[in-house]
Protein backbone atom coordinates (compact mmCIF):
# COMPACT_ATOMS: atom_id res chain seq x y z
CA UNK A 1 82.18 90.09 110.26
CA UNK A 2 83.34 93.06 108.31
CA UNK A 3 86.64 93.77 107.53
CA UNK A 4 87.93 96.29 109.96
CA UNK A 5 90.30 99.26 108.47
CA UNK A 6 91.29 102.43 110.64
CA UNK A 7 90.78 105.52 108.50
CA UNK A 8 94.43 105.76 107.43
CA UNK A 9 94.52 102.17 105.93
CA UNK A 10 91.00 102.81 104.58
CA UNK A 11 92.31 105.90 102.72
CA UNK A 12 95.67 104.15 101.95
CA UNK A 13 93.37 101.21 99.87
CA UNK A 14 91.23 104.18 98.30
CA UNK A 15 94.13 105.69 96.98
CA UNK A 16 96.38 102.46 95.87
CA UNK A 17 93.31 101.44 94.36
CA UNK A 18 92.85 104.33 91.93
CA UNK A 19 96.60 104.78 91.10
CA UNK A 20 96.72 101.23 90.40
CA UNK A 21 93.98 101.35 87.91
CA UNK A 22 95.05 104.34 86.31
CA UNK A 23 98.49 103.07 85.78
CA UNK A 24 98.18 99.39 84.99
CA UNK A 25 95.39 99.38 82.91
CA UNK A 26 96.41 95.37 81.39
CA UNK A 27 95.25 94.86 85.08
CA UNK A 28 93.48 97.26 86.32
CA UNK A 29 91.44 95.28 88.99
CA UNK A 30 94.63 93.34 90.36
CA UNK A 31 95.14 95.59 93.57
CA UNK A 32 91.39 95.45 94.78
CA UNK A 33 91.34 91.26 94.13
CA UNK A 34 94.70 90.76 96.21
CA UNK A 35 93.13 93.51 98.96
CA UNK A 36 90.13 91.27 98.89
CA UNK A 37 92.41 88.00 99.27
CA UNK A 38 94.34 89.37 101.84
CA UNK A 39 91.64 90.48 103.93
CA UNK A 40 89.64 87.78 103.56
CA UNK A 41 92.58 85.27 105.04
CA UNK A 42 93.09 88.03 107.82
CA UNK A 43 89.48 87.54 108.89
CA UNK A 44 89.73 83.46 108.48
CA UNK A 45 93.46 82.83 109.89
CA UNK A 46 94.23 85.82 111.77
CA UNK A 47 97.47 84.90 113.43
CA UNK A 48 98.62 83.52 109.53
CA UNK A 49 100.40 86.85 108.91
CA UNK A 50 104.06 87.62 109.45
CA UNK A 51 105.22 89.36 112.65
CA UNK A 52 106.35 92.75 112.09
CA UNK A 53 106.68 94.44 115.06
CA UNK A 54 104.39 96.16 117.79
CA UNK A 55 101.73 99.36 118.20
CA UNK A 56 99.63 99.96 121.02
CA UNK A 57 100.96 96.99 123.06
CA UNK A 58 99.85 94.43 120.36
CA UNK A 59 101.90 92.43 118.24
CA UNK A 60 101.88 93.88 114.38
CA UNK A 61 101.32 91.00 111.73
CA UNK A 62 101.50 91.58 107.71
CA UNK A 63 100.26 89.84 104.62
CA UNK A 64 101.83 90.41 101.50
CA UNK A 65 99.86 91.31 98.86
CA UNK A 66 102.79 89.32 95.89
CA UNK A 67 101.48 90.58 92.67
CA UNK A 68 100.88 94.35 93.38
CA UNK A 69 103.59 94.33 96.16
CA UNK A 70 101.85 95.99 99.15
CA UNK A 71 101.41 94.85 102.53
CA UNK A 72 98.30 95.14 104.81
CA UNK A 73 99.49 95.47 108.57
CA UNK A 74 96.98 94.94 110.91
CA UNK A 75 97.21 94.09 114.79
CA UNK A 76 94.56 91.44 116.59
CA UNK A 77 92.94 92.90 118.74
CA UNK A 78 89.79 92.20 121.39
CA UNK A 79 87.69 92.66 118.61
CA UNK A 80 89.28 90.43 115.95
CA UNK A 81 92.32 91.95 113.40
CA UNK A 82 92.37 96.00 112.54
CA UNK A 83 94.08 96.92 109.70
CA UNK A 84 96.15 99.60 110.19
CA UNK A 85 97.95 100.63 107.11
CA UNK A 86 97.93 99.15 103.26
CA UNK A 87 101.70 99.79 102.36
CA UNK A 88 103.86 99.36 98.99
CA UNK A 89 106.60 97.47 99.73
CA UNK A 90 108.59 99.03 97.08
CA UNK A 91 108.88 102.34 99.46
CA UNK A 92 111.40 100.43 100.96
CA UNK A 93 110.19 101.40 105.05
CA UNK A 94 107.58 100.45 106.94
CA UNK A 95 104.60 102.65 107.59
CA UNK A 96 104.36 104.76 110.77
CA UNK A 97 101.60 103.71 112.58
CA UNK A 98 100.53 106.61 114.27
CA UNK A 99 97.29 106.69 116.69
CA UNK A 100 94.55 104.32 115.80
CA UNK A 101 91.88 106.18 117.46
């Protein structure tokens, strides 16, 4: 199955991404690998991440991603787990969800 990103968290990654390899170039491909991780054990163990809260009547889980600091929220739905949003932690808030659709 592919991994399965609303536009938002899509854009999010594609923008993380390029910062993070613009401004950390001793690792520039650190933020893609932990993506990679984290999405990979959100499609193997989907119910492994961390409650967080609720969106759309589902329950919102997050992995941490511990190196680069970011969190990838996602909800488990019919389909198998949506990510919703790719976050820094260091913002200090949570994302606002917003529509999915």
């Amino acid at each position: 199955m592919k991994h399965r990103l609303t536009p938002r968290a899509a854009q999010e990654a594609t923008d993380a991404n390029a910062w993070w390899r613009e401004h950390r170039p001793a690792a520039p491909a650190l933020f893609a690998t932990e993506l990679a991780a984290a999405l990979a054990t959100i499609h193997i163990a989907p119910l492994s991440g961390a409650p967080y809260g609720s969106h759309e009547e589902l329950l919102v889980r997050r992995v941490l991603l511990p190196k680069t600091r970011f969190h990838a929220y996602y909800v488990v739905d019919d389909v198998g787990p949506l990510v919703l949003s790719v976050w820094s932690a260091q913002r200090g808030r949570g994302p606002n969800f917003g529509p999915t659709h």
